[in-house]
Protein backbone atom coordinates (compact mmCIF):
# COMPACT_ATOMS: atom_id res chain seq x y z
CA UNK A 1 140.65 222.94 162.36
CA UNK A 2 139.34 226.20 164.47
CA UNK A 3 141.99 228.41 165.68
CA UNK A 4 141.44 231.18 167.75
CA UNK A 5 142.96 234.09 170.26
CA UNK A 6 141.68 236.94 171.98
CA UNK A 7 143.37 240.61 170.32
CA UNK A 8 143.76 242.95 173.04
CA UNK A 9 144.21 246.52 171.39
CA UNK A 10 146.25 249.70 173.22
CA UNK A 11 142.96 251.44 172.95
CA UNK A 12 139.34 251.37 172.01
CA UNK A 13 138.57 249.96 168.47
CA UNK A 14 135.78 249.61 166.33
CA UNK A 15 135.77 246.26 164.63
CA UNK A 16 133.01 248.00 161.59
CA UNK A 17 135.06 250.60 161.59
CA UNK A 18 138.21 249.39 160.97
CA UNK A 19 137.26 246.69 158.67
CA UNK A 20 135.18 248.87 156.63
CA UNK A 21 137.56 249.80 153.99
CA UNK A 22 138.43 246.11 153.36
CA UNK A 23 134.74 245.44 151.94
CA UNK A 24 133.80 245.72 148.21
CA UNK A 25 130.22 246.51 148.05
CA UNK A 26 127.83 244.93 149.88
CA UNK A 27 128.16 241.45 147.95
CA UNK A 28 131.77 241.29 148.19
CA UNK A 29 132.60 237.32 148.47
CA UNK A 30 135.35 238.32 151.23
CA UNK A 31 133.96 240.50 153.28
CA UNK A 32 130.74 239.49 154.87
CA UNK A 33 129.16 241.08 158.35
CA UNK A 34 127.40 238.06 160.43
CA UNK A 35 123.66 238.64 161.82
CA UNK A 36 126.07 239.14 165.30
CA UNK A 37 127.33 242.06 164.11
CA UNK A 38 131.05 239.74 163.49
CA UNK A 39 133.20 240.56 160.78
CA UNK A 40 134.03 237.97 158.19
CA UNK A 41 137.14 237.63 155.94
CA UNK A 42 138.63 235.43 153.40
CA UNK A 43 142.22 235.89 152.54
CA UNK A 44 145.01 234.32 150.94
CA UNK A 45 147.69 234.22 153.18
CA UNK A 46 151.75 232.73 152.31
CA UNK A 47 150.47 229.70 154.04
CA UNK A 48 147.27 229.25 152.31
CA UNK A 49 144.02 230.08 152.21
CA UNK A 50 142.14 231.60 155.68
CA UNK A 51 139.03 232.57 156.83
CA UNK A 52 138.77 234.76 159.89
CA UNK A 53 135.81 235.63 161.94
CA UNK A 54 136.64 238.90 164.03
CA UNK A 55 133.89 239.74 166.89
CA UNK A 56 134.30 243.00 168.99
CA UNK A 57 134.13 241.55 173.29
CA UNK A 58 135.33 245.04 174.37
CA UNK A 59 135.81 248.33 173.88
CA UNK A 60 139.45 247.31 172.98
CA UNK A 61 138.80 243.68 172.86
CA UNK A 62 138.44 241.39 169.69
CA UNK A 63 137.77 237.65 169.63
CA UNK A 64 139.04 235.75 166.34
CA UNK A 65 138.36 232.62 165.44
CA UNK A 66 140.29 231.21 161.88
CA UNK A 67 139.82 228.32 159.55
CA UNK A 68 141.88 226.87 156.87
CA UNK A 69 146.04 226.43 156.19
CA UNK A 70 146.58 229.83 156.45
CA UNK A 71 144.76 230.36 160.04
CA UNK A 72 147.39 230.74 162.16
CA UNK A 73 148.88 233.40 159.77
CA UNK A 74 145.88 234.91 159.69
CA UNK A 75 145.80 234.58 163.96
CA UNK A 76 149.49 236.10 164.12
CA UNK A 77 148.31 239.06 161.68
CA UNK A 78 145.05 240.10 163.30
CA UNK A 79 146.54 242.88 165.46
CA UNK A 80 148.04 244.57 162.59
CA UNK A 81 144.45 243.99 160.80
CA UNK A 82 142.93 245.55 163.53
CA UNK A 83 145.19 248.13 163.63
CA UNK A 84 146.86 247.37 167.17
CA UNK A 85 150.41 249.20 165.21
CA UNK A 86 148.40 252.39 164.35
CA UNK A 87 150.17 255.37 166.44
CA UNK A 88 147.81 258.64 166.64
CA UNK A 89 149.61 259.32 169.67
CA UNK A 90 151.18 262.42 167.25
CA UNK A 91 147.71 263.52 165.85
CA UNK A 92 146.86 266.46 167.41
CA UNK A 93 144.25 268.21 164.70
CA UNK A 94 143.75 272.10 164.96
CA UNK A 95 140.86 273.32 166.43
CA UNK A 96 138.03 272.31 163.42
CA UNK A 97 136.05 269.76 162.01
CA UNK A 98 138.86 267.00 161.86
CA UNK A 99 139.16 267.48 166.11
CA UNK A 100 135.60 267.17 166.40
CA UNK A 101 135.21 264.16 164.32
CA UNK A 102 138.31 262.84 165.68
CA UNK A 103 136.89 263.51 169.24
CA UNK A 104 133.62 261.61 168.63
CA UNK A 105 135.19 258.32 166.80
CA UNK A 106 138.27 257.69 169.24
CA UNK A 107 138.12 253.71 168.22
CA UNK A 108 138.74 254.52 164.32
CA UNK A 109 142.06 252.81 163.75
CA UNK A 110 143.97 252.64 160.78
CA UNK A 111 144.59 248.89 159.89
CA UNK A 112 147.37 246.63 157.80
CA UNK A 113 146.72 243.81 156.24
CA UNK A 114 150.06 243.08 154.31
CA UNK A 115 148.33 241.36 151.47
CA UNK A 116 149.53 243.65 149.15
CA UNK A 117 147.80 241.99 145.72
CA UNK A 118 144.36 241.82 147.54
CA UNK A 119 144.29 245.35 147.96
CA UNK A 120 145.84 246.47 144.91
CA UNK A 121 143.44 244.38 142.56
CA UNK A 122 140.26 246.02 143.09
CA UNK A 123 141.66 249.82 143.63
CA UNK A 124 142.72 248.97 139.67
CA UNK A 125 139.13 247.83 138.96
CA UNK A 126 137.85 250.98 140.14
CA UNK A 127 139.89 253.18 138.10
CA UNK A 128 138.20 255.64 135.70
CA UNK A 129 134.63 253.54 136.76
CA UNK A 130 131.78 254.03 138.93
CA UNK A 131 131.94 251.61 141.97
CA UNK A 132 128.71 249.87 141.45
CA UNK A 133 130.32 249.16 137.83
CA UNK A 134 134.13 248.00 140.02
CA UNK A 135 132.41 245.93 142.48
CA UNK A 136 130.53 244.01 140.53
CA UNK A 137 133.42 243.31 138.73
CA UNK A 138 135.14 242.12 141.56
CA UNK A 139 132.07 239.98 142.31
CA UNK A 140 131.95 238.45 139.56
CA UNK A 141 136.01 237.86 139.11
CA UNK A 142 136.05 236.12 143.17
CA UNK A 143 133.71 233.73 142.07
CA UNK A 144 134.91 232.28 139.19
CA UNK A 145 138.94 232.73 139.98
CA UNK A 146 138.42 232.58 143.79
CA UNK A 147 138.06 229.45 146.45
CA UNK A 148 135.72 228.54 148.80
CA UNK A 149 136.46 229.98 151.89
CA UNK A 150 137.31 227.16 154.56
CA UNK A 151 135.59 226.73 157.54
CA UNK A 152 132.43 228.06 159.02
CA UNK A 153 132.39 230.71 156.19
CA UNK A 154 129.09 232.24 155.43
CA UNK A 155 127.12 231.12 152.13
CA UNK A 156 128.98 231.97 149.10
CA UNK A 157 132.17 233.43 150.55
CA UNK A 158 135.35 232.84 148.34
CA UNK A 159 139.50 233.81 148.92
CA UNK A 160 140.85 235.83 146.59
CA UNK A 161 142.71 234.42 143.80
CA UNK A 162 146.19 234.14 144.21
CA UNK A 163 148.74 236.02 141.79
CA UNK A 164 149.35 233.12 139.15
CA UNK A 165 145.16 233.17 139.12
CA UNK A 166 145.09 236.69 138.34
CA UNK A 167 147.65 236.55 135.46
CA UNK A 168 145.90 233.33 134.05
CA UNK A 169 142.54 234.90 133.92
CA UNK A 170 141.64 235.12 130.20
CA UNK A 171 141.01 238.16 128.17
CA UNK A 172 136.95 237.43 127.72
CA UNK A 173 136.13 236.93 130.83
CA UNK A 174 137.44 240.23 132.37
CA UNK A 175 135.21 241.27 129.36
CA UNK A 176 132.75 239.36 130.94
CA UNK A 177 133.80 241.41 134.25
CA UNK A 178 133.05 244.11 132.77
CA UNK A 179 136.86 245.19 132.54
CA UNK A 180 138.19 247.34 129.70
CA UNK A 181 141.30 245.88 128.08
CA UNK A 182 143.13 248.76 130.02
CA UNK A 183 142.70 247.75 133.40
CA UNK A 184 142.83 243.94 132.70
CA UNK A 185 146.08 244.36 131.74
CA UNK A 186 147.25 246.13 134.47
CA UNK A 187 145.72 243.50 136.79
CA UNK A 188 147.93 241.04 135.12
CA UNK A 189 151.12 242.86 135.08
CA UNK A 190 150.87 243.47 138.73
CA UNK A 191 150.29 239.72 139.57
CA UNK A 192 152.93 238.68 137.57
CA UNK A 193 155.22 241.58 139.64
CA UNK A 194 153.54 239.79 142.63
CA UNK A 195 156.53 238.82 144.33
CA UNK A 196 158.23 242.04 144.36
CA UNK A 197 154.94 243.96 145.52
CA UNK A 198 154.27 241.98 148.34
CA UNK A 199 157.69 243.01 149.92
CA UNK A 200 156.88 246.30 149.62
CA UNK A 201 155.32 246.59 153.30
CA UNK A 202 158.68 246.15 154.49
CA UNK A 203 160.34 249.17 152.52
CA UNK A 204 159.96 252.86 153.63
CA UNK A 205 156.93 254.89 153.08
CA UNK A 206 158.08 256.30 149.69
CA UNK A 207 159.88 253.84 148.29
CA UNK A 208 157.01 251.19 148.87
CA UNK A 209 154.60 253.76 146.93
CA UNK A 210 157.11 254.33 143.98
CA UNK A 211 157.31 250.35 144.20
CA UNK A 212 153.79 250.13 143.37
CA UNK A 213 153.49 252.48 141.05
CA UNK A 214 156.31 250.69 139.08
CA UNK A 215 153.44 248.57 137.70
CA UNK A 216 151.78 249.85 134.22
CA UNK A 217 149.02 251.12 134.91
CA UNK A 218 149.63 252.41 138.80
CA UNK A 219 149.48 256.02 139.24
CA UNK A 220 149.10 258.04 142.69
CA UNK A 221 145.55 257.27 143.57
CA UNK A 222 145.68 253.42 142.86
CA UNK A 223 148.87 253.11 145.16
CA UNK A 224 147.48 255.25 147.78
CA UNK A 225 144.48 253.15 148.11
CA UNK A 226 146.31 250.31 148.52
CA UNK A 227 148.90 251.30 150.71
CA UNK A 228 146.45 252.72 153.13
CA UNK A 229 144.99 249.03 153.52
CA UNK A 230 147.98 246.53 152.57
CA UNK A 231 150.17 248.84 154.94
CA UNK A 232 148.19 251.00 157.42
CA UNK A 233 149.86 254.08 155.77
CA UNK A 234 147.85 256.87 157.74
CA UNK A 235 149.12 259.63 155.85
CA UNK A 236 148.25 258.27 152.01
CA UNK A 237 146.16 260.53 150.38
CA UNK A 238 143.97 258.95 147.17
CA UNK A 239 144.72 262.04 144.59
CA UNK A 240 142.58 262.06 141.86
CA UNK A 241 139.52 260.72 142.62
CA UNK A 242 136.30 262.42 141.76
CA UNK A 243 134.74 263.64 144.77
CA UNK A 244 137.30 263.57 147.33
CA UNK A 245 138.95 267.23 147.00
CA UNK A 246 135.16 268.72 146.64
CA UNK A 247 134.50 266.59 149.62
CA UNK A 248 137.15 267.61 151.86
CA UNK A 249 137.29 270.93 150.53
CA UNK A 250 133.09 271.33 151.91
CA UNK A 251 134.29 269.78 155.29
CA UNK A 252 137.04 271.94 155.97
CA UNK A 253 136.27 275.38 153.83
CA UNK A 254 132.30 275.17 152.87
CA UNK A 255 133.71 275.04 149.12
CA UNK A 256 134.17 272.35 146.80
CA UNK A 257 138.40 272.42 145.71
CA UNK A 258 140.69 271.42 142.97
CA UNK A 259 143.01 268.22 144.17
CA UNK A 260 146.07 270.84 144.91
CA UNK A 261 144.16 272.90 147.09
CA UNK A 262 142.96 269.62 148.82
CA UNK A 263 146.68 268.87 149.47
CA UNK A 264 147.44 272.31 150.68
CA UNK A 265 144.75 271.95 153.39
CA UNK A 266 145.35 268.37 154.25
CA UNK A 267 148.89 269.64 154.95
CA UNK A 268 148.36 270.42 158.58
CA UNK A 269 147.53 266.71 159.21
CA UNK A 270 150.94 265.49 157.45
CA UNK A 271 151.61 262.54 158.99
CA UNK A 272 147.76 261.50 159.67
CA UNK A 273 146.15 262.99 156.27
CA UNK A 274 144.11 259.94 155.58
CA UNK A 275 143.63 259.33 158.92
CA UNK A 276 141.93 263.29 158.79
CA UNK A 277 140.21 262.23 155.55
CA UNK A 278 138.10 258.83 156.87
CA UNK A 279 137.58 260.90 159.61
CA UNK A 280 135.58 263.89 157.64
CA UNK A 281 133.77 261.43 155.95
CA UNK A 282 132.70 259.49 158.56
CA UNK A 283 131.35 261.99 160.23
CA UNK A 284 129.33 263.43 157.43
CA UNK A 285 131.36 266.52 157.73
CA UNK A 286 132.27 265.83 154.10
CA UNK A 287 129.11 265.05 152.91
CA UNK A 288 128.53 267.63 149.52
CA UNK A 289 124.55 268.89 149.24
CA UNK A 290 123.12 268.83 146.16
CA UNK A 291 122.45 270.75 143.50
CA UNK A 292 121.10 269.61 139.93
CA UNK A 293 120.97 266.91 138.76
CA UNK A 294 122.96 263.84 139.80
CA UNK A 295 126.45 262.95 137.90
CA UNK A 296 126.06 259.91 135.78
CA UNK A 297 130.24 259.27 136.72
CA UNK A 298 129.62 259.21 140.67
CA UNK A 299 132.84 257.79 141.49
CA UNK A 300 135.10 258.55 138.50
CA UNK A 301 138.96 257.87 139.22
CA UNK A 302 142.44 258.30 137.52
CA UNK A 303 145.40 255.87 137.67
């Protein structure tokens, strides 16, 4: 049965936006964008499965429509998707790059989800890989672990697995994934910590990251990319990853940067250093020219 309400945000939003970080590639079998211009998720919510159709009507207006057991969980949690608890009210970015971008993308808001498993998952698939390499994995894993997505869903759309999925999923076919023993097991161990993880949203900041990172295999960058989407955390910043400190270190100095020097200029944005991050990169700010030949590791990340 359709469920549906009408999200009214403090401020402008931008469904894309917002979303955006949710999506794994452009076949990811939960994340789909309608021919509207809607956003379309599957999730597995306590209640059960859900999927949720979320179509800007304003500049801080969003219609959602949901389908399946877990639809009026999904309905209840849609503000917090959309990021209706995201307070920039203390950003206030020096004069620079970060206030431009910040001036020209007021609607970017920082969303929760509070499915902590869903977004922990594929960060671990895309350690130490290109993303091409993760997302097909995650492809490939949805479909064959996932569910259909109930409802309306579009063509081929499946739920995420839920945790006793993930730790049943046999040894050849995250070979089949294309997952190194490595990262399958830490996939495994972190569904079978499920239970403990997804309370983690309700801990504070650093205690929920040291949670995470309690699994094998969870080092900084894979719990800061999850907290910033199971918990809105504005201020988690994804050490380690390949590009990110030359990236912000172009944006904000005209000089590519080692991940501690990153830090040390991310540090006037402490409590919204993420938040300063999407925005330099979504304003092409961040955006590294280049020179020689392109990297065969384009996306190369540590735990």
């Amino acid at each position: 049965m359709e469920q549906q309400r009408t999200v009214t945000l403090p401020g402008p939003v931008d469904v894309r936006r917002t979303l955006a970080p949710l999506r794994r590639g452009l076949g990811d079998p939960a994340w789909q964008l309608g021919p509207d211009g809607a956003v379309w998720r599957a999730t597995l919510m306590p209640s059960g499965p859900a999927t949720v159709r979320l179509a800007q009507c304003g500049p801080c207006a969003v219609d959602v429509l949901a389908w399946g057991p877990g639809a009026g969980e999904a309905l209840a949690t849609a503000p917090a998707v959309l990021g209706a608890h995201d307070d920039a009210a203390t950003f206030d970015p020096p004069p620079g790059p970060v206030r431009e971008a910040h001036r020209r993308a007021p609607s970017l808001r920082i969303g929760r989800t509070g499915r902590v498993l869903e977004a922990l998952v594929p960060a671990i698939l895309e350690q130490r890989v290109i993303t091409r390499t993760a997302h097909d994995a995650w492809r490939h894993l949805l479909r064959a672990h996932g569910t259909p997505a109930p409802g309306p869903a579009p063509a081929g759309m499946r739920v995420p697995p839920s945790a006793q999925a993930w730790a049943a999923v046999p040894v050849w076919d995250f070979h089949r994934a294309g997952v190194d023993p490595g990262r399958a097991r830490t996939v495994v161990a972190a569904a079978r910590l499920a239970h403990r993880l997804e309370e983690a949203g309700r801990l504070p900041r650093e205690e929920a990251l040291a949670r995470l990172r309690c699994v094998p295999g969870v080092g900084v960058w894979t719990a800061a990319e999850t907290a910033q989407r199971a918990f809105g955390d504005a201020d988690a910043v994804s050490v380690g990853d390949y590009h990110l400190a030359g990236q912000v270190g172009w944006a904000l100095v005209g000089e590519k940067v080692d991940d501690d020097r990153m830090l040390a200029l991310l540090e006037p944005y402490r409590p919204h250093r993420h938040r300063a991050v999407r925005l330099l990169l979504l304003s092409g700010a961040a955006r590294v020219p280049r020179r020689g030949p392109r990297l065969a590791i384009e996306d190369h990340r540590r735990r």
